[in-house]
N, C-alpha and C. Protein backbone atom coordinates (compact mmCIF):
# COMPACT_ATOMS: atom_id res chain seq x y z
N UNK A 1 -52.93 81.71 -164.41
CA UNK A 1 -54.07 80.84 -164.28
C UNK A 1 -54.65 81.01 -162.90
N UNK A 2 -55.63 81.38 -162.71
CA UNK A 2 -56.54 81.75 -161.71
C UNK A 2 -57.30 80.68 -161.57
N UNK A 3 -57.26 79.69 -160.73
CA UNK A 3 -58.22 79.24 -160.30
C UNK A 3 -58.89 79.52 -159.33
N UNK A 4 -59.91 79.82 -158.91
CA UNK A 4 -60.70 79.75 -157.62
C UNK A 4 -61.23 78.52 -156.97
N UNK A 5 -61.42 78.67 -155.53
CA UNK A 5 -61.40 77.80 -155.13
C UNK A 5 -62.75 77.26 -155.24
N UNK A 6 -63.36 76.11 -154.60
CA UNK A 6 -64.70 75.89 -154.99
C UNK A 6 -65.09 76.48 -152.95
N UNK A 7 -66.53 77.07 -153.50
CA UNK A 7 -66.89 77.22 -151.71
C UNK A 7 -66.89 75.87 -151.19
N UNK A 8 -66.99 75.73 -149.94
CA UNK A 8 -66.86 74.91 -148.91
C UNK A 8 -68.68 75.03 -148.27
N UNK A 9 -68.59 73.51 -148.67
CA UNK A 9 -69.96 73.26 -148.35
C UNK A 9 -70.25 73.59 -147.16
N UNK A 10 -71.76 73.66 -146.77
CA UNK A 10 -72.14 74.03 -145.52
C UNK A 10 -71.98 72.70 -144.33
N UNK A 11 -71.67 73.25 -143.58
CA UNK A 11 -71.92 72.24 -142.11
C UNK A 11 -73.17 71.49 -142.18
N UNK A 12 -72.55 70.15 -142.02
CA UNK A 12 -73.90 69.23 -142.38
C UNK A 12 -74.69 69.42 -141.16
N UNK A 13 -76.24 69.17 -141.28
CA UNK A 13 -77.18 68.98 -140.26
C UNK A 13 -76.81 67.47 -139.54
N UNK A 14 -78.19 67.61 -138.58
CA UNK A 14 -78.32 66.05 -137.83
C UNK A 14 -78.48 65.12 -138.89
N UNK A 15 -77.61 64.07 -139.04
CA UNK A 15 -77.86 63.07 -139.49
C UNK A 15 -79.17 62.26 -139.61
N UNK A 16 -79.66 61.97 -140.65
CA UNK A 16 -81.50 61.24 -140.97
C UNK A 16 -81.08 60.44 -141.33
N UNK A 17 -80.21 59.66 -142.23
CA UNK A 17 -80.43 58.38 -142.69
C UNK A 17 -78.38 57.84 -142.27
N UNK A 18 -78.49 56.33 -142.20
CA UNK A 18 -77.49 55.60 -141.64
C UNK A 18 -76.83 55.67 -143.08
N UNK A 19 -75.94 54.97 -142.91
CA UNK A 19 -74.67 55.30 -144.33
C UNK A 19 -75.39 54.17 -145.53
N UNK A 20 -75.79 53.45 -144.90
CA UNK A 20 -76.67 52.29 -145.73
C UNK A 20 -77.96 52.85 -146.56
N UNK A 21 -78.15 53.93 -145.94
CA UNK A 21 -79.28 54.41 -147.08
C UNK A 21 -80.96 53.97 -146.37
N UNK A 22 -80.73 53.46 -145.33
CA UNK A 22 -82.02 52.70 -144.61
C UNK A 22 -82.60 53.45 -143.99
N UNK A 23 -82.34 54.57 -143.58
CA UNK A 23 -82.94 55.60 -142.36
C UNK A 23 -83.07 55.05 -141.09
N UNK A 24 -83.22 55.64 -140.52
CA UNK A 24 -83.08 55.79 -138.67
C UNK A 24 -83.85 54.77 -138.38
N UNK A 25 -83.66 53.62 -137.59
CA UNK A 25 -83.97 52.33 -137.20
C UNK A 25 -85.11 52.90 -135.83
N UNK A 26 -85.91 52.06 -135.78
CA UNK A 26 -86.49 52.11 -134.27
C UNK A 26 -86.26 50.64 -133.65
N UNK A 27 -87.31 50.65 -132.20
CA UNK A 27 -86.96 49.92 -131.63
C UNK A 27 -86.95 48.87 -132.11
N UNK A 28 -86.48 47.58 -131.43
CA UNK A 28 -86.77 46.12 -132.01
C UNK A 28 -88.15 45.87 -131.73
N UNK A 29 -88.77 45.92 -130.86
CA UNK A 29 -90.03 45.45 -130.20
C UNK A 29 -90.46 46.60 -129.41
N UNK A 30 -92.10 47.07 -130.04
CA UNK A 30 -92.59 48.12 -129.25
C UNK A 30 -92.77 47.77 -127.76
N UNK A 31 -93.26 48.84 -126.99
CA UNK A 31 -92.56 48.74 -125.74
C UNK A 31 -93.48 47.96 -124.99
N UNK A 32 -94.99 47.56 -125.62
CA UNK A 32 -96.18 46.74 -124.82
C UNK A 32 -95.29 44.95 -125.03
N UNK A 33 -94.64 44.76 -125.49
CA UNK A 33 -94.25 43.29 -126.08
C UNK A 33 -93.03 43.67 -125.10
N UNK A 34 -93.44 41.35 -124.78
CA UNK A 34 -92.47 41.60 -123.17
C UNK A 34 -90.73 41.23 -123.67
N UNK A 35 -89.86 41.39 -125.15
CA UNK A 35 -89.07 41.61 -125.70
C UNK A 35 -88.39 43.17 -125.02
N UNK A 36 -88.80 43.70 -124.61
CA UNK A 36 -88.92 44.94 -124.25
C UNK A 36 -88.78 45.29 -122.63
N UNK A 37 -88.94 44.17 -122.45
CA UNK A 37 -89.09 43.93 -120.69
C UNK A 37 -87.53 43.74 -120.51
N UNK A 38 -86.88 44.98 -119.51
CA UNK A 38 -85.84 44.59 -118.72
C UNK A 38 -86.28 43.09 -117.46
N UNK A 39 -84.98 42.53 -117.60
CA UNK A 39 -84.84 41.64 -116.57
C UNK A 39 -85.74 41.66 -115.40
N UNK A 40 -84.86 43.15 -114.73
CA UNK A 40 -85.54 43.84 -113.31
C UNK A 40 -87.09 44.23 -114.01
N UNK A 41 -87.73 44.03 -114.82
CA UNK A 41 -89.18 44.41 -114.98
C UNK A 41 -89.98 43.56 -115.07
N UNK A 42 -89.48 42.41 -115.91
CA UNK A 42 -90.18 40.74 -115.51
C UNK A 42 -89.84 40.48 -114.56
N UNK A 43 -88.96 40.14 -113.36
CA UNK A 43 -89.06 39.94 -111.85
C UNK A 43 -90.02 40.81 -111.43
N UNK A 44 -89.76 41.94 -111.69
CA UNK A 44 -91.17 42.44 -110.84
C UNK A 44 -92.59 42.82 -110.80
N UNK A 45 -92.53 42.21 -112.30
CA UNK A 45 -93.97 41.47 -112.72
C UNK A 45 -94.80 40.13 -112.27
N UNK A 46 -93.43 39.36 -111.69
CA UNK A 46 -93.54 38.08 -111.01
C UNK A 46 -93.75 38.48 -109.78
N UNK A 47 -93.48 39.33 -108.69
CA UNK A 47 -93.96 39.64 -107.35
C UNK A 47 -95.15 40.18 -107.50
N UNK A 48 -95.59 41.42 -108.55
CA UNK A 48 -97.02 42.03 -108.68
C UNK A 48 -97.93 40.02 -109.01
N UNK A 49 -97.29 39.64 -109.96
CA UNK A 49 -98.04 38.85 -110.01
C UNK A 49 -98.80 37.74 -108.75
N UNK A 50 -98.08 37.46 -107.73
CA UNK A 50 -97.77 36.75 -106.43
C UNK A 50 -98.57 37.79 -105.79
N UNK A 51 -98.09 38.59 -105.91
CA UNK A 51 -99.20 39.45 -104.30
C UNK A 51 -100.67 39.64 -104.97
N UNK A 52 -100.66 39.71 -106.03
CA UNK A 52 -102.55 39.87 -106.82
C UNK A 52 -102.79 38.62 -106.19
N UNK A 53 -102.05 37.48 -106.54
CA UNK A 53 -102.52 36.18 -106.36
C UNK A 53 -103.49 35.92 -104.75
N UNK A 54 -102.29 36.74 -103.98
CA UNK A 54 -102.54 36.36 -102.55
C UNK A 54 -103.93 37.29 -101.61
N UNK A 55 -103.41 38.58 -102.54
CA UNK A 55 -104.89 39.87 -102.17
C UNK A 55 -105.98 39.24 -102.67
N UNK A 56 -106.18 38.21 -103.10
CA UNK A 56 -107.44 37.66 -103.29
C UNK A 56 -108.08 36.83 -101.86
N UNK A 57 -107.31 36.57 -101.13
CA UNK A 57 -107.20 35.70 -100.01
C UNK A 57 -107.25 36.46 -98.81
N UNK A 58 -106.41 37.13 -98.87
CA UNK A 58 -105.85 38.24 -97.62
C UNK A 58 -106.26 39.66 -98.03
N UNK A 59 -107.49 40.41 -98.32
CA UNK A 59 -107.51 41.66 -98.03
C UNK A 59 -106.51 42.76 -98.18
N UNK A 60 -106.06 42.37 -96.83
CA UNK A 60 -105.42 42.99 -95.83
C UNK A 60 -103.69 43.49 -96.00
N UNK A 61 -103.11 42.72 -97.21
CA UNK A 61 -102.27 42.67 -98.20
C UNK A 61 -102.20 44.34 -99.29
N UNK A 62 -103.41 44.93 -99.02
CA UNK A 62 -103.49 46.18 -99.51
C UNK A 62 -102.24 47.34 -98.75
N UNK A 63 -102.63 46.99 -97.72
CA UNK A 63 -101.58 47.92 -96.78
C UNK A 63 -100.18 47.55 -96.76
N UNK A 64 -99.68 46.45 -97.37
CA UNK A 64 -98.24 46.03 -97.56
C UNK A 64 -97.42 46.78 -98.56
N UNK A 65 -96.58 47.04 -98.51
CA UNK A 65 -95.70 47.23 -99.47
C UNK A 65 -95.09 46.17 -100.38
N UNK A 66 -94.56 45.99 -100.95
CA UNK A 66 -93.95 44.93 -101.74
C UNK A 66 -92.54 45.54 -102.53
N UNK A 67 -91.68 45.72 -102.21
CA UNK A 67 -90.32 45.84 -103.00
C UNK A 67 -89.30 44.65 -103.44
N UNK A 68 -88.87 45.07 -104.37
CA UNK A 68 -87.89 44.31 -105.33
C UNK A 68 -86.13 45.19 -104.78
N UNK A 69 -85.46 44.48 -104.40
CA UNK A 69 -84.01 45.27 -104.29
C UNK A 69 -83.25 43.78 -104.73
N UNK A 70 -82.08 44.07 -105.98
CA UNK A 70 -80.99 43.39 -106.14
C UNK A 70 -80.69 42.60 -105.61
N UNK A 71 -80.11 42.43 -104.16
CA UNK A 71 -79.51 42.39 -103.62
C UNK A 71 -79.66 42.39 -101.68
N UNK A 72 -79.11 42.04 -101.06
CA UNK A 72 -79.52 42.00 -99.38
C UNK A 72 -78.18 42.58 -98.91
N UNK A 73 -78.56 43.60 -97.88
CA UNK A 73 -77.59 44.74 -97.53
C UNK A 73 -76.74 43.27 -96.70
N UNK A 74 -75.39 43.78 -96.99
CA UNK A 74 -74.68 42.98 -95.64
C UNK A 74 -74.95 43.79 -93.85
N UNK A 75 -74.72 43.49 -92.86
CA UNK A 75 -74.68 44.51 -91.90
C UNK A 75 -73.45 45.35 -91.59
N UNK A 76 -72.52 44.43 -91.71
CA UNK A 76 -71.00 44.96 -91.00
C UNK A 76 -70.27 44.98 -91.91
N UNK A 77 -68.85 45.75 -91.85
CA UNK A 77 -67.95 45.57 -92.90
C UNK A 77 -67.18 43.80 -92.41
N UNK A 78 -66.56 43.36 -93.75
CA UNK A 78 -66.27 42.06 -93.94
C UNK A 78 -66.94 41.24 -93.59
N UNK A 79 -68.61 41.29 -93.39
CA UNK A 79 -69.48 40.60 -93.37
C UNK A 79 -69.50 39.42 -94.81
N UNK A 80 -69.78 38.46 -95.11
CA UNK A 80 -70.07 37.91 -95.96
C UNK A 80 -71.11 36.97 -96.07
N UNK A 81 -71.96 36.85 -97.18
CA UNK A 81 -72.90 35.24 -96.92
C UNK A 81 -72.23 34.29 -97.73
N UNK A 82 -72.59 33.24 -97.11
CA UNK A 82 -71.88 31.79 -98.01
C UNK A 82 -73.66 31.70 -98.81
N UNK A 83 -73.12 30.55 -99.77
CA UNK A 83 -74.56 30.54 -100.50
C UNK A 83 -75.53 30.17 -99.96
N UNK A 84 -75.97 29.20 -98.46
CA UNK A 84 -77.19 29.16 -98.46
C UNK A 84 -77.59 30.38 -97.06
N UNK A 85 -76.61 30.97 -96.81
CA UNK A 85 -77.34 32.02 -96.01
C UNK A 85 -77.88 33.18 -96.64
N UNK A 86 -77.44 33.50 -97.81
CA UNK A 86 -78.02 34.64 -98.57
C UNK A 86 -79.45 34.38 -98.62
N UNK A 87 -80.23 35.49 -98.02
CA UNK A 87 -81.84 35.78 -98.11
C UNK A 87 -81.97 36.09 -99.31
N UNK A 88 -83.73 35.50 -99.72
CA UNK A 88 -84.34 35.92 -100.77
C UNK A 88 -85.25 36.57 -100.72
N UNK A 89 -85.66 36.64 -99.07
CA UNK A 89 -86.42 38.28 -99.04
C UNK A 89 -86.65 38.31 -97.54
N UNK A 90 -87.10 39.26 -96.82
CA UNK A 90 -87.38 39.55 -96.15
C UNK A 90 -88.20 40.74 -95.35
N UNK A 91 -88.49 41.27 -94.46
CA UNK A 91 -89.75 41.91 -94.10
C UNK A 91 -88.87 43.38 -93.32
N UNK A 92 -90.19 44.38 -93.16
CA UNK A 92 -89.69 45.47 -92.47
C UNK A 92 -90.87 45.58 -91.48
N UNK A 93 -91.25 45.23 -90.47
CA UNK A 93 -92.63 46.25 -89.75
C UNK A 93 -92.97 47.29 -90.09
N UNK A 94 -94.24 47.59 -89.82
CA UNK A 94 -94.58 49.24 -89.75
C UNK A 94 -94.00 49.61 -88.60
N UNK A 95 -93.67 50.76 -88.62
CA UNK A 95 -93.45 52.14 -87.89
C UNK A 95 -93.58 53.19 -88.61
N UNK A 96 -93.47 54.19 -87.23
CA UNK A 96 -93.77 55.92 -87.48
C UNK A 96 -94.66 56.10 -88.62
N UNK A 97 -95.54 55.40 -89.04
CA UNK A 97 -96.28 55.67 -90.19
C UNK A 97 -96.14 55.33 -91.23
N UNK A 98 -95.41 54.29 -91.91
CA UNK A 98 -94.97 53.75 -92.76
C UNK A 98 -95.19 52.42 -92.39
N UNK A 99 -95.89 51.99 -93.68
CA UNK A 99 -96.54 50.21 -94.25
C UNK A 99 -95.56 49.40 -93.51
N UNK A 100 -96.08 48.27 -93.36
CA UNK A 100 -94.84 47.01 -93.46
C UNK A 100 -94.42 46.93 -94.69
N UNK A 101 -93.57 46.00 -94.94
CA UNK A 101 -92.89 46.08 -96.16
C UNK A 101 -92.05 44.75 -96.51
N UNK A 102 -92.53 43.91 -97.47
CA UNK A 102 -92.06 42.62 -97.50
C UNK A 102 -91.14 42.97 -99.27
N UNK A 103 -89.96 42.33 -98.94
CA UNK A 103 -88.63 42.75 -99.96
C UNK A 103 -88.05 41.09 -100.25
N UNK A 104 -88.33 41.60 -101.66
CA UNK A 104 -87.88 40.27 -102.46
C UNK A 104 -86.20 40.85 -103.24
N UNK A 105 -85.39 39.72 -102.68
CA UNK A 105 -84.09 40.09 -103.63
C UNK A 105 -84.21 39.44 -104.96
N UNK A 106 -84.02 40.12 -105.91
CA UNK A 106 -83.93 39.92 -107.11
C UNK A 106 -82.98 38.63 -107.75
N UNK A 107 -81.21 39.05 -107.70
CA UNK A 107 -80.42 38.29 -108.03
C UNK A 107 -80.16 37.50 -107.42
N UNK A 108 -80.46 36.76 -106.02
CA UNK A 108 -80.15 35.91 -105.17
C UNK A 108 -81.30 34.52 -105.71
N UNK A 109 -82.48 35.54 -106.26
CA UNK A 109 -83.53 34.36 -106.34
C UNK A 109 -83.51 33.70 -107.99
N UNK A 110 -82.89 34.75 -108.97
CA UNK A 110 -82.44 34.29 -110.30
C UNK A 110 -81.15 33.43 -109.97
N UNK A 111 -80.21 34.04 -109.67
CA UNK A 111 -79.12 32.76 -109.58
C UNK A 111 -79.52 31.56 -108.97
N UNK A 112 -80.66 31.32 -108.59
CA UNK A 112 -80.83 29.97 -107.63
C UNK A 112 -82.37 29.71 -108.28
N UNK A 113 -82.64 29.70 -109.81
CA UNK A 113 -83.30 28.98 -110.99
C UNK A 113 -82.95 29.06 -112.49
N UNK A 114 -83.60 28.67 -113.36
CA UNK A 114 -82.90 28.51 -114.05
C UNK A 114 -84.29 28.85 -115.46
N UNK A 115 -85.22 28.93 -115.49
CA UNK A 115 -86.62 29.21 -116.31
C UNK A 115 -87.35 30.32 -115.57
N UNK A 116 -88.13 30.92 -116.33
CA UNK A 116 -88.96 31.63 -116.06
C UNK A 116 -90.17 31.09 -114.95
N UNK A 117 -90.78 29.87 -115.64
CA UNK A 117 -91.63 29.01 -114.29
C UNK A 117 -90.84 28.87 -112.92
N UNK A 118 -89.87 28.27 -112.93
CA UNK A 118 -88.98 28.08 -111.65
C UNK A 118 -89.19 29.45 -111.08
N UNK A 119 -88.63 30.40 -111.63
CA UNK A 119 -88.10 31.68 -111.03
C UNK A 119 -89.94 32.07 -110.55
N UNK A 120 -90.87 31.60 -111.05
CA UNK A 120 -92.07 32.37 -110.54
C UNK A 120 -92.58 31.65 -109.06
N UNK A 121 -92.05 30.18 -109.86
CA UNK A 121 -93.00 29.80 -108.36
C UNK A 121 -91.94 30.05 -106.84
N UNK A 122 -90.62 30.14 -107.52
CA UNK A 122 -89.53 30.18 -106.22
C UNK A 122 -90.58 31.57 -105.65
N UNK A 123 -90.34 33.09 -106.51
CA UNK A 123 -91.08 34.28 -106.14
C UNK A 123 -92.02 34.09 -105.35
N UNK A 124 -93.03 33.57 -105.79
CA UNK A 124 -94.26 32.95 -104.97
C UNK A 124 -94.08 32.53 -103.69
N UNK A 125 -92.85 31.36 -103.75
CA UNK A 125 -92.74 30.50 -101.91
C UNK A 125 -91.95 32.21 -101.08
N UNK A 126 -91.82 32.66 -102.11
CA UNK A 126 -90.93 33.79 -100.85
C UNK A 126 -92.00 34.26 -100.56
N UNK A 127 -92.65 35.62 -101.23
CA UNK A 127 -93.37 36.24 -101.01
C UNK A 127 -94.59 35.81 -99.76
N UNK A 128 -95.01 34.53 -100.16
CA UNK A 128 -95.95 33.18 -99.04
C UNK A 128 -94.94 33.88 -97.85
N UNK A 129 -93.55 33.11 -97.68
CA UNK A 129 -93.48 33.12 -96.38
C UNK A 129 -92.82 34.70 -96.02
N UNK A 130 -92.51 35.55 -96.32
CA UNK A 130 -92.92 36.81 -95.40
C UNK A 130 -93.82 36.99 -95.47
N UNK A 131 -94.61 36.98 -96.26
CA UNK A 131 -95.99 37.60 -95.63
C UNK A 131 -96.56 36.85 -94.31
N UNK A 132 -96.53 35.35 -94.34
CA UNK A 132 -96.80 34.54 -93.29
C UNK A 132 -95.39 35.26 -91.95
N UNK A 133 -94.63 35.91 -91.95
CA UNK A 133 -93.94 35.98 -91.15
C UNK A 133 -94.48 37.45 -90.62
N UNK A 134 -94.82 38.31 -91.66
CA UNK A 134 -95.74 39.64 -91.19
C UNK A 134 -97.04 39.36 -90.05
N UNK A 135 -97.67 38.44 -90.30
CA UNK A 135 -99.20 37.83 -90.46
C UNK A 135 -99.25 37.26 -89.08
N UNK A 136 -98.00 36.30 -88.50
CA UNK A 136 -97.54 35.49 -88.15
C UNK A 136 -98.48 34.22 -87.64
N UNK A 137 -98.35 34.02 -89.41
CA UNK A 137 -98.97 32.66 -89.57
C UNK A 137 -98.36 31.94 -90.42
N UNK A 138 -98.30 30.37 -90.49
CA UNK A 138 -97.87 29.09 -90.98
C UNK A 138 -98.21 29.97 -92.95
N UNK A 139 -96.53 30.08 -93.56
CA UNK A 139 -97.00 29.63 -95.17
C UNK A 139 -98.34 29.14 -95.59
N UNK A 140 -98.39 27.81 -94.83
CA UNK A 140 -99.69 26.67 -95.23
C UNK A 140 -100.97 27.48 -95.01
N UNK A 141 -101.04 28.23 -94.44
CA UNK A 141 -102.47 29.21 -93.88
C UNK A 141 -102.46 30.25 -94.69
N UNK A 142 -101.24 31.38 -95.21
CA UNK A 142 -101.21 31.91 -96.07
C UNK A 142 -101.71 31.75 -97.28
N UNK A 143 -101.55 30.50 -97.99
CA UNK A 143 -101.01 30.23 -99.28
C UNK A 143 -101.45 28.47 -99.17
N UNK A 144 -102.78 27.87 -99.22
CA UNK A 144 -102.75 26.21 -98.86
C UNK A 144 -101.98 25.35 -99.85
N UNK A 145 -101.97 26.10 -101.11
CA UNK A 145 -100.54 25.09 -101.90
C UNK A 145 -99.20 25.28 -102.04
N UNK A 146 -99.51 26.21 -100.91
CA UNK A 146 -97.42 26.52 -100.30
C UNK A 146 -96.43 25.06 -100.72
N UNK A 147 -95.97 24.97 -101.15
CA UNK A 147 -94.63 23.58 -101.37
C UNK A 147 -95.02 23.19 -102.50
N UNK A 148 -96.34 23.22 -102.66
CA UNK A 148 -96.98 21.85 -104.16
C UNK A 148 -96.02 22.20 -105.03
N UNK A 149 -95.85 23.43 -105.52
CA UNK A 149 -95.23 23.44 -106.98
C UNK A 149 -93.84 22.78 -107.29
């Protein structure tokens, strides 16, 4: 009795459809819908938003930089901040050819709200006072409803 064997199917291709029979899923939410927005991309939609606010006022706000970083470098090793010394932003001067530069920390200013409103207007009082510290002028001159919110 001779049987032969059966051939051996070919090496399957890339996979097209999931085991369910549904085919290849896309995203949850196209990428214009703010579902889609990393964390770090709505914060820093909230500073673009704050400095438009303020270049309406100040010109001169064109020549600034504006960065978003995590986090605030420590200086020294075993340096530490307790919670209310941790900055929520702070400034760089110009030199050698390079903008000033006013830096909003990200996670220092989320852990210390709790909504999206909170977290904008906190953004806002920062952004107010470096720039008033660039400027070196009073928040209140910056920004005349500095505190209201």
């Amino acid at each position: 009795m001779d049987n032969p064997v059966p051939p051996r199917a070919a090496a399957p291709g890339p996979r097209r459809r999931d085991r369910h029979g549904r085919g290849m899923r896309g995203p949850i939410a196209p990428p214009q819908v703010p579902l889609a927005a990393s964390r770090a991309d709505a914060f820093a939609d909230l500073v673009q938003d704050s400095v438009e606010r303020l270049e309406r006022r100040w010109p001169q706000l064109a020549d600034i930089d504006f960065l978003v970083l995590e986090v605030p470098r420590l200086d020294g090793p075993g340096q530490a901040w307790n919670d209310e010394a941790v900055p929520l932003g702070g400034t760089i001067p110009a030199r050698e050819g390079r903008p000033a530069r006013v830096v909003v920390y990200r996670r220092p200013v989320e852990i210390r709200t709790k909504g999206r409103d909170e977290r904008a207007a906190l953004v806002h009082e920062v952004v107010v006072e470096q720039v008033a510290e660039l400027l070196g002028l009073t928040p209140e001159t910056v920004d005349p409803r500095y505190g209201e919110d």
